[in-house]
Protein backbone atom coordinates (compact mmCIF):
# COMPACT_ATOMS: atom_id res chain seq x y z
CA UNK A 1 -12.06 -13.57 13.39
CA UNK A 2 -10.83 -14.89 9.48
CA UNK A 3 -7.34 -14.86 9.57
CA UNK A 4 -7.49 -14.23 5.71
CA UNK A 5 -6.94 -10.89 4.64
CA UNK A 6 -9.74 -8.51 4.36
CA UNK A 7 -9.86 -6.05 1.00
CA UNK A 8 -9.41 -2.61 2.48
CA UNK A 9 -7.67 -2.52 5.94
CA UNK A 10 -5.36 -0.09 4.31
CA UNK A 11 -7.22 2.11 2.44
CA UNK A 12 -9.82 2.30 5.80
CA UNK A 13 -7.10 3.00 8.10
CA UNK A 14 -6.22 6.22 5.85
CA UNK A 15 -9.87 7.26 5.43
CA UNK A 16 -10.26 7.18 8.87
CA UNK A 17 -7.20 8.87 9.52
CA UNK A 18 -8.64 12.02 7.09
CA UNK A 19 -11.80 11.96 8.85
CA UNK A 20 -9.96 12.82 12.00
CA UNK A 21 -7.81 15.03 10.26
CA UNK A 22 -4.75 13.07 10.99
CA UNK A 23 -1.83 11.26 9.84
CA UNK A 24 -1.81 7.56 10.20
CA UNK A 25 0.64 6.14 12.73
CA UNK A 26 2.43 3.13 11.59
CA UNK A 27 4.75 1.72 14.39
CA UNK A 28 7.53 -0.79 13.49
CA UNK A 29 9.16 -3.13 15.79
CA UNK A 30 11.62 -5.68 15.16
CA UNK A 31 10.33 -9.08 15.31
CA UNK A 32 12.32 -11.54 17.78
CA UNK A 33 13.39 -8.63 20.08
CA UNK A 34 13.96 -9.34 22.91
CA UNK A 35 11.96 -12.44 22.20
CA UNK A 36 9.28 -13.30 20.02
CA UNK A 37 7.20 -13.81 22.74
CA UNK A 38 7.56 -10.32 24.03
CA UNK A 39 7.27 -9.08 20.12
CA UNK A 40 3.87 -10.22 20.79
CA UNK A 41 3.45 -8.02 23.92
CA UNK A 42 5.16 -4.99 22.41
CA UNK A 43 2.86 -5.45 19.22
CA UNK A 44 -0.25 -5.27 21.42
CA UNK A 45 1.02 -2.44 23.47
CA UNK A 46 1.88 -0.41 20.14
CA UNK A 47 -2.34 -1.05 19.24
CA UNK A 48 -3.34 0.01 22.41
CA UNK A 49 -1.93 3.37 22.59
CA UNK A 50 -2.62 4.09 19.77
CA UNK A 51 -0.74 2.76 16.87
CA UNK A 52 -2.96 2.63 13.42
CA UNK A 53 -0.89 -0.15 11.36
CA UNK A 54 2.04 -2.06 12.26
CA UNK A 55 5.47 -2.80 10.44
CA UNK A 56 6.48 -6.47 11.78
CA UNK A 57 10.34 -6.43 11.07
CA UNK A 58 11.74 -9.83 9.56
CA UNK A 59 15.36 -9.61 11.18
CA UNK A 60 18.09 -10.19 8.57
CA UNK A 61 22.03 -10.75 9.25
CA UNK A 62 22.84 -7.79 6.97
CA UNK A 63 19.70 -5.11 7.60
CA UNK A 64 21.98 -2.51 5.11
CA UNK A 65 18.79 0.27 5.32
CA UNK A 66 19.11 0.26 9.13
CA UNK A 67 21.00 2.34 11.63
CA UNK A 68 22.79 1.06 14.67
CA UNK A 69 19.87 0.95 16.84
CA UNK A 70 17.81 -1.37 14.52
CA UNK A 71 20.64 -3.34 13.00
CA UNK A 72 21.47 -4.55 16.98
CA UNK A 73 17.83 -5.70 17.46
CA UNK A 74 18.26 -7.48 14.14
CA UNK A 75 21.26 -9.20 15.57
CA UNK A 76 19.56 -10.16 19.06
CA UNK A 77 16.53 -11.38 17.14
CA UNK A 78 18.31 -13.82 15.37
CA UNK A 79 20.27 -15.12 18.22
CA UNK A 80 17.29 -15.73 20.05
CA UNK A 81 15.88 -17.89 17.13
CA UNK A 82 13.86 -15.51 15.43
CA UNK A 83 13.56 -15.31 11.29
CA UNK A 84 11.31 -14.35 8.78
CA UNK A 85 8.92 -17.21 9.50
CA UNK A 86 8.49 -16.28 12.81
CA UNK A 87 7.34 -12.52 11.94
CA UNK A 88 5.03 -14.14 9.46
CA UNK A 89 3.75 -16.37 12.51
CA UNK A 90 3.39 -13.27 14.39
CA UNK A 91 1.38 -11.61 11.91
CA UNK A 92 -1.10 -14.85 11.87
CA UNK A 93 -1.37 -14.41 15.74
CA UNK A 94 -1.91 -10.75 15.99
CA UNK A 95 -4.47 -11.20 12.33
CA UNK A 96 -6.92 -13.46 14.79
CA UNK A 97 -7.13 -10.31 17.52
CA UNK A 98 -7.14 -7.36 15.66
CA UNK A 99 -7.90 -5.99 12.13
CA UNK A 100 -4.95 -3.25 12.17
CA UNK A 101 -3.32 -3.28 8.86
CA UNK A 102 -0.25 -5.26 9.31
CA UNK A 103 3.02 -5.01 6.80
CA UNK A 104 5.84 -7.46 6.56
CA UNK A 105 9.08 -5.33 6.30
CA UNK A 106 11.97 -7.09 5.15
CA UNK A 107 14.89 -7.90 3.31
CA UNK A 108 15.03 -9.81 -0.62
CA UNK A 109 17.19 -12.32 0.67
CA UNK A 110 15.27 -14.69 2.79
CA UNK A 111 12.38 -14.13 0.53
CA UNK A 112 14.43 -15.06 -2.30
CA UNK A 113 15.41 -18.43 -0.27
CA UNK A 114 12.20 -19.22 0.59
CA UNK A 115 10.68 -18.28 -2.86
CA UNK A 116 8.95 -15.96 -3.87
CA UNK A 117 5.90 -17.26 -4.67
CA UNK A 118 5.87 -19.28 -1.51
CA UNK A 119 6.43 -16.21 0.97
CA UNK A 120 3.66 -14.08 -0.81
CA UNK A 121 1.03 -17.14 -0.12
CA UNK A 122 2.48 -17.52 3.81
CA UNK A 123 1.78 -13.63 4.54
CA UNK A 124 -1.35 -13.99 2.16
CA UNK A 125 -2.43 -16.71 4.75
CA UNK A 126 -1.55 -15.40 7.98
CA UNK A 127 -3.71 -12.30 6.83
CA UNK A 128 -0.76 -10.09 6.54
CA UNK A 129 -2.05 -7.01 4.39
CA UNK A 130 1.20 -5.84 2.54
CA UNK A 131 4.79 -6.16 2.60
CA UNK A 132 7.56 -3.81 1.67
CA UNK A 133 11.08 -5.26 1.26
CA UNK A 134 13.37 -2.61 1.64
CA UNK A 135 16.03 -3.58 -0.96
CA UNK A 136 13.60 -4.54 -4.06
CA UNK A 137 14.04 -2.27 -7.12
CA UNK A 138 10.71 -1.84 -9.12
CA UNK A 139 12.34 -3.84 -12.01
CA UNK A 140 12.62 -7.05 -9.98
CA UNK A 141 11.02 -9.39 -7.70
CA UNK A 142 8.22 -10.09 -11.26
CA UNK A 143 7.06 -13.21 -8.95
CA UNK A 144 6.74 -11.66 -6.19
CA UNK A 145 4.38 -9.10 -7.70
CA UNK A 146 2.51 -11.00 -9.72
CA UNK A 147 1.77 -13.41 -6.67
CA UNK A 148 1.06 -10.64 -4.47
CA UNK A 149 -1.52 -8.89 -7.00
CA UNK A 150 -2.91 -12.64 -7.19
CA UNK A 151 -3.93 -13.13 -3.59
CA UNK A 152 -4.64 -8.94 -3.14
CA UNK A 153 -1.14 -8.68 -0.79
CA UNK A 154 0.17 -5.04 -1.61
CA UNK A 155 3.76 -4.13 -2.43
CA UNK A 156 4.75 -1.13 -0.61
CA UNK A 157 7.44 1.03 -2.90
CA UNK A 158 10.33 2.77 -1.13
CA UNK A 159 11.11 6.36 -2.59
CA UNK A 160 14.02 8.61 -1.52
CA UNK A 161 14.85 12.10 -2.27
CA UNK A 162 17.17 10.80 -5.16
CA UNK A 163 14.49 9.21 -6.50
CA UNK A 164 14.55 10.39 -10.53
CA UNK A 165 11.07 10.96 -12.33
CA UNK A 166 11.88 7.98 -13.38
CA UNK A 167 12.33 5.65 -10.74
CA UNK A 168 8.96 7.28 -9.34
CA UNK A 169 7.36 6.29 -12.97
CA UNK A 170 9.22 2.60 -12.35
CA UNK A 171 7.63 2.59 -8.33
CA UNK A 172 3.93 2.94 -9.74
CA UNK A 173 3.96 0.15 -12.11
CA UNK A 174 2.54 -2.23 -9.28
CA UNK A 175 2.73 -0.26 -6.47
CA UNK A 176 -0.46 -0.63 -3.94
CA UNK A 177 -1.32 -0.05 -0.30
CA UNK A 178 0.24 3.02 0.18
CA UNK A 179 3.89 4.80 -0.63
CA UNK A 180 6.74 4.83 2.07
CA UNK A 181 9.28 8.20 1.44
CA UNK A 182 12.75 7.82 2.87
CA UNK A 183 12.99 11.28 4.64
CA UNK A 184 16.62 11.23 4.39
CA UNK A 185 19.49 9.81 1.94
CA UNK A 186 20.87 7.74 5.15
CA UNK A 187 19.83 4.63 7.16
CA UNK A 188 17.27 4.72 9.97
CA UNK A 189 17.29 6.79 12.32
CA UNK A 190 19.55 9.16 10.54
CA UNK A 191 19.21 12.87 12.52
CA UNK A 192 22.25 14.28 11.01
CA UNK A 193 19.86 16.71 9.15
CA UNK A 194 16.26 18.33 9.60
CA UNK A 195 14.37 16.92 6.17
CA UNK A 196 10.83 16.72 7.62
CA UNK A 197 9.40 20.19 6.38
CA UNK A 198 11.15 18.97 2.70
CA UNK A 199 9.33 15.65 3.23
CA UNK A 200 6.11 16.79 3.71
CA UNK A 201 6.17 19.37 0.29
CA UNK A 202 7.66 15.56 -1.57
CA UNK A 203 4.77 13.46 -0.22
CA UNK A 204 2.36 15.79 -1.65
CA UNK A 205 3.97 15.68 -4.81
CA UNK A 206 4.24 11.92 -4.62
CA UNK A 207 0.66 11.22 -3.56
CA UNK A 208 -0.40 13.41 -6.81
CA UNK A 209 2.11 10.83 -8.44
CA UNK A 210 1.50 7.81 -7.60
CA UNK A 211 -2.34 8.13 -6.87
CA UNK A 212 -1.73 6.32 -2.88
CA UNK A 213 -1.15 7.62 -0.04
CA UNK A 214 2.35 8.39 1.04
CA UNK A 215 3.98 7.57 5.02
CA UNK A 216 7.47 9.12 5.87
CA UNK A 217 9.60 7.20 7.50
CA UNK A 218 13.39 7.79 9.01
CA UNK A 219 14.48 9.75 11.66
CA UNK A 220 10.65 10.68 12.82
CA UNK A 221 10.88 10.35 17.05
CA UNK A 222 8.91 13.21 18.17
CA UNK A 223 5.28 14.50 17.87
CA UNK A 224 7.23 17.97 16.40
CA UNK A 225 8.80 16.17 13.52
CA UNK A 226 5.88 14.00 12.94
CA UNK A 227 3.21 16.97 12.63
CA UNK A 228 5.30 18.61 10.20
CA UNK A 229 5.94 15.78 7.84
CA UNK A 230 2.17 15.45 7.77
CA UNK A 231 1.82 19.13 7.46
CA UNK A 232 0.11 19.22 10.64
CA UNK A 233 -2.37 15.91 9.91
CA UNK A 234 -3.58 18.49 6.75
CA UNK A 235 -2.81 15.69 3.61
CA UNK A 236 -3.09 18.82 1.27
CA UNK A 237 0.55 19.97 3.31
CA UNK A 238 2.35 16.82 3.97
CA UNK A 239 2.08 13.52 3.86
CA UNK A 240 -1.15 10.80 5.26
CA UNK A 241 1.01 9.14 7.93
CA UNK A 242 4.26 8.70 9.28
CA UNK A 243 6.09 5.78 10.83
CA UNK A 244 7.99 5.64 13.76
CA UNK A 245 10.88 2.59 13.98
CA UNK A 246 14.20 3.51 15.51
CA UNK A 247 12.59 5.37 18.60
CA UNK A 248 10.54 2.54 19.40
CA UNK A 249 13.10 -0.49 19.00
CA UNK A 250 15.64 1.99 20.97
CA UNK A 251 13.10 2.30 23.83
CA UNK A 252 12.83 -1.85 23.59
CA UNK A 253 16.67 -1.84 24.02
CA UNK A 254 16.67 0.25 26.71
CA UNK A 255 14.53 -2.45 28.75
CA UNK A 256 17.05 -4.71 29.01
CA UNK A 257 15.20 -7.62 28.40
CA UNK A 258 12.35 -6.51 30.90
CA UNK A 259 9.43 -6.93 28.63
CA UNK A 260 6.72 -5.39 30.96
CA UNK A 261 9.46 -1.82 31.03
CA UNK A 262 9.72 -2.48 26.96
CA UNK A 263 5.91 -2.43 26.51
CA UNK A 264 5.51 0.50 28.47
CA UNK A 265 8.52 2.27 26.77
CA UNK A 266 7.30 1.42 23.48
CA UNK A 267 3.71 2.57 24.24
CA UNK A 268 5.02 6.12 25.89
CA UNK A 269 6.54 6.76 22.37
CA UNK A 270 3.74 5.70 20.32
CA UNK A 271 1.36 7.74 22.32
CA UNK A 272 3.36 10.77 22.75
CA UNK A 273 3.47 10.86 18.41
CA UNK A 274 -0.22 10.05 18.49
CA UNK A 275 -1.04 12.95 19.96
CA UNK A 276 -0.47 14.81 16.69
């Protein structure tokens, strides 16, 4: 199997996801916890029950999107030697076994060490379909979208519920692969409030928007909350998919370092929201 990337994973995985009447499942975990190694086991327990896509989390020293719960698998990640390179070396691995979209989901800074233009041709070549980088406005990171429209690597926009008309307008200049909403104006895993029936009526308006299709993401841990973001896997109600982070990195934690217990954890989540 071409490790290259392969026009269309994206837009497939939501066309078969409407088919089924649906919403696509996108599981993030973060890459290096507890090891990279064991990333690799949790990433190809996530597939096999059931996950449609997968976020592979770049750990970063200062994750200021993230909650407690993925901010402390950050931190373990990077003491046991994981980095952005490492997720992008996952991403080649998993890219020869499967052809699940895959999405690099990280921070500007390493990027902006790195370069740019250099990153966007590593994930190009490891097959990686997309990344999102949580804390790039629209009006920056000009290399980094021009490379990435180059080599056919989307840019996944972040949108919020402060997000002005404007910023939407902003998010769809170069914007591909699909839209990720922000269910909540906190970090991940924020519960503090109930948004998800609010987040589905948004996506809709943001899919007519943006012309993609939109994921919610934050706080979503249970099939309940994910079947009414979607609007109960009807795209016309809510939005195409959702994506579940925090749950799944907690249930890693919770393994203590016993990878067989933190692929089964993880899976038991991801199943128990693919049910939807």
């Amino acid at each position: 199997m071409s490790k290259r990337r392969s026009p269309g994973r994206i837009e497939a995985c939501f066309a078969r996801a409407r088919e089924e009447r649906r919403p696509v499942l996108v599981a993030y975990l973060c890459v290096g916890d507890p090891s990279v190694e064991a990333s690799y086991s949790i990433a190809r327990a996530l597939l096999d029950a059931g996950a449609d896509m997968l976020e592979l989390g770049a750990p970063f020293s200062d994750p200021t999107a993230d909650g407690p719960v993925i901010a402390r698998a950050s931190q373990r990640a990077i003491e046991r030697g994981s980095s952005m390179r490492a997720a992008i070396a996952l991403g080649a691995r998993l890219r020869a076994e499967t052809e699940a979209p895959l999405v690099l989901f990280g921070y500007a800074n390493p990027i902006i060490v790195r370069g740019e233009r250099d990153t966007v041709r590593a994930v190009h070549d490891a097959g990686i379909d997309a990344m999102l980088v949580v804390d790039l406005p629209p009006e920056e990171g000009d290399d980094l979208r021009d490379e990435a429209r180059a080599r056919g690597v989307d840019v996944i926009p972040l949108l919020t519920p402060t997000s002005s008309p404007s910023r939407v307008e902003a998010a769809r200049h170069g914007a591909s692969g699909f839209v990720y909403y922000v269910s909540v104006t906190g970090v991940t895993g924020s519960t503090a409030s109930d948004p998800f029936d609010d987040a589905a009526r948004a996506a809709v308006r943001l899919r007519g928007a943006m012309d993609l299709p939109v994921v919610v993401g934050f706080g979503i841990d249970s099939a309940d909350k994910a079947r009414r973001a979607s609007g109960g896997g009807d795209p016309s109600r809510g939005a195409d998919g959702v994506v579940v982070g925090t749950a799944i990195v907690r249930a890693i934690e919770e393994a203590r370092n016993d990878v067989a217990a933190a692929c089964a954890n993880a899976a038991a989540i991801t199943r128990s929201i693919r049910a939807v």
